[in-house]
C-alpha atoms as a PDB file:
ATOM      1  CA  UNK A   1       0.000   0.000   0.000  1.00  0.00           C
ATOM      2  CA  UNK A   2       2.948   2.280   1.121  1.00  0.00           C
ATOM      3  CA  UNK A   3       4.066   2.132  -3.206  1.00  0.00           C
ATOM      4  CA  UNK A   4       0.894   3.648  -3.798  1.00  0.00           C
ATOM      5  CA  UNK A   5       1.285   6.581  -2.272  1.00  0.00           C
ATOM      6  CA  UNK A   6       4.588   6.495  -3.766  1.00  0.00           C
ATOM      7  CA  UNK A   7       3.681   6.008  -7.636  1.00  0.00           C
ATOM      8  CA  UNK A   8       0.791   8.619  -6.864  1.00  0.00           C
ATOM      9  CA  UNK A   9       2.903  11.622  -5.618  1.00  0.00           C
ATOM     10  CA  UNK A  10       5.405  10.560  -8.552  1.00  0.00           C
ATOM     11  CA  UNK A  11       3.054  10.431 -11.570  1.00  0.00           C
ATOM     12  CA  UNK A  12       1.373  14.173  -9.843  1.00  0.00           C
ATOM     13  CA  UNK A  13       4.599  15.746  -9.586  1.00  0.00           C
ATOM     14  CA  UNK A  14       5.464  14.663 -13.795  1.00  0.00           C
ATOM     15  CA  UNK A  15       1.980  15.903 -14.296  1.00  0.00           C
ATOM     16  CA  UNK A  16       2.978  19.131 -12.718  1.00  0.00           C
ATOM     17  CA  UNK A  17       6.180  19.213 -13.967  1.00  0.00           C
ATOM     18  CA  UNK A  18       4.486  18.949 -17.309  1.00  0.00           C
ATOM     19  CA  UNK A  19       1.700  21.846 -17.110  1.00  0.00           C
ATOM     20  CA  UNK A  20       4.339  23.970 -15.531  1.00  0.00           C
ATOM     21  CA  UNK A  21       6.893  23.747 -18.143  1.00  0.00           C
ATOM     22  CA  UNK A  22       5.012  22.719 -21.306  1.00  0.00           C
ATOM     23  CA  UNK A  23       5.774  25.954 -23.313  1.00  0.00           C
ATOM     24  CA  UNK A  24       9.550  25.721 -22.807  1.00  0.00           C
ATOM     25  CA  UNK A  25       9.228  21.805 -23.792  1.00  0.00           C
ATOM     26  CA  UNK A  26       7.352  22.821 -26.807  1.00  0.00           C
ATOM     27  CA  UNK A  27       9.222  25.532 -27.665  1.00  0.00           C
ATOM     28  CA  UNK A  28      12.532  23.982 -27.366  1.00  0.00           C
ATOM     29  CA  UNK A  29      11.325  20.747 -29.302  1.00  0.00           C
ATOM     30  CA  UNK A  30      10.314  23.567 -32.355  1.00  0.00           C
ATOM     31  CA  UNK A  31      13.967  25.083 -32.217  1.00  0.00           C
ATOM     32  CA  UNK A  32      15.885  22.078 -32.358  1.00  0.00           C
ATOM     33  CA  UNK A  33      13.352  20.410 -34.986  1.00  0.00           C
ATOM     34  CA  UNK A  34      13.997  23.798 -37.070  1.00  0.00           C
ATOM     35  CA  UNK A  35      17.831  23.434 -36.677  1.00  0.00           C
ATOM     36  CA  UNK A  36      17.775  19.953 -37.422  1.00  0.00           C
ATOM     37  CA  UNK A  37      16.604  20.922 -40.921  1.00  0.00           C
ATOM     38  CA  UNK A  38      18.781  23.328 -41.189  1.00  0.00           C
ATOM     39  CA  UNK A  39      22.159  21.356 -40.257  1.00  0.00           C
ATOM     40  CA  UNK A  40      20.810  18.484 -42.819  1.00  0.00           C
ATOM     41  CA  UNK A  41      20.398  21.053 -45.598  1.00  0.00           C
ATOM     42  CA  UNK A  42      16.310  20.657 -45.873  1.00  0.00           C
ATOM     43  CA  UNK A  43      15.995  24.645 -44.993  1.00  0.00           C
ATOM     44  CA  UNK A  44      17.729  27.176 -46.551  1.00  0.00           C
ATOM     45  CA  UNK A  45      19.373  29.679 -44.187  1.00  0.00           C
ATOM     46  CA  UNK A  46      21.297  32.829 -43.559  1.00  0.00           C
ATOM     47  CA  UNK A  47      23.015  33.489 -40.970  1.00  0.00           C
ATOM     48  CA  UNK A  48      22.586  37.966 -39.965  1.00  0.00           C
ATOM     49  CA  UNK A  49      25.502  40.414 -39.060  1.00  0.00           C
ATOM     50  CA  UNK A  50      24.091  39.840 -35.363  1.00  0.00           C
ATOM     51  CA  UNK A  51      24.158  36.003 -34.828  1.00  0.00           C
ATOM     52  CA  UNK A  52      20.041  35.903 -36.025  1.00  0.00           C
ATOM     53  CA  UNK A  53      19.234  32.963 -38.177  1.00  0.00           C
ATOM     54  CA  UNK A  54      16.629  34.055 -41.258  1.00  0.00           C
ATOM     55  CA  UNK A  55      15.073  31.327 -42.990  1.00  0.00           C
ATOM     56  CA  UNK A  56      14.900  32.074 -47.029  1.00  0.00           C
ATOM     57  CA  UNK A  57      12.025  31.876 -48.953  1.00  0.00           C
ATOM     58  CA  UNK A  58      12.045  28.938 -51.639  1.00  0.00           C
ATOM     59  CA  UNK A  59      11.301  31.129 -54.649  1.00  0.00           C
ATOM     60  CA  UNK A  60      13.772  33.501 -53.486  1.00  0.00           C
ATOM     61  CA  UNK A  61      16.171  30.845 -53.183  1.00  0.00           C
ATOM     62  CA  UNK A  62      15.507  29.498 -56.442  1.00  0.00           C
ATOM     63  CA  UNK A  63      15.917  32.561 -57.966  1.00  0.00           C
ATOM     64  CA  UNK A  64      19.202  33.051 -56.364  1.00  0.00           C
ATOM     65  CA  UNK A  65      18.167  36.553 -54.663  1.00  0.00           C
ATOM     66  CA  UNK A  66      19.927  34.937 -51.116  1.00  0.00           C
ATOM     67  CA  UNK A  67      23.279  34.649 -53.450  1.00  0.00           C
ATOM     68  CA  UNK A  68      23.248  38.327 -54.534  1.00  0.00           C
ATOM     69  CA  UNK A  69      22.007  39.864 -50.594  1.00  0.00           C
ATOM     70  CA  UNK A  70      25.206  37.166 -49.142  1.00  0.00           C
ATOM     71  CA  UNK A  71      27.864  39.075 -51.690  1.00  0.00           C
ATOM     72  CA  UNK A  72      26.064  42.634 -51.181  1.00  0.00           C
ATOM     73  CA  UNK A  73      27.056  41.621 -46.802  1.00  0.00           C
ATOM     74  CA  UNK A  74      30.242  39.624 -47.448  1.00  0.00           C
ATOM     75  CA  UNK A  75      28.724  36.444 -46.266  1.00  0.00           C
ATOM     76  CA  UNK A  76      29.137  34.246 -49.668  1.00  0.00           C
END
C-alpha cells in the first residue's frame, strides 16, 4: 500500500512538472526540430551580421536573390 502513495505523488509531480513547463518543452522541441533541418540542408538559411538565423524563402532561393544579398554583406 505504502508504493501507492509512492507512484501517486510521482506520476502528480510529472503531471505538474508537465503543465508547468510545457511551453519551454514545446518551444525547445520547435527550435531544435527547425535546426535539425537546417544542419541536414532541408531549410535554406542565412546566418545575420548579429548572430540571427533568417530562414529564405524557396522562390527567393531558387531565384538566387539569397546569393546576390550574401555578396552585397560579405557572407558568400
Amino acid at each position: 500500500m505504502e508504493y501507492l502513495w509512492v507512484l501517486g505523488a510521482y506520476i502528480l509531480g510529472s503531471i505538474s512538472t508537465l503543465f508547468c513547463f510545457r511551453s519551454a518543452i514545446s518551444e525547445n522541441a520547435i527550435e531544435n526540430t527547425i535546426s535539425y533541418f537546417i544542419d541536414k540542408g532541408f531549410i535554406a538559411s542565412k546566418t545575420l551580421e548579429d548572430g540571427e538565423v533568417e530562414l529564405i524563402k524557396l522562390k527567393d532561393y531558387i531565384n538566387g536573390i539569397h546569393l546576390e544579398e550574401n555578396k552585397r554583406r560579405g557572407n558568400y
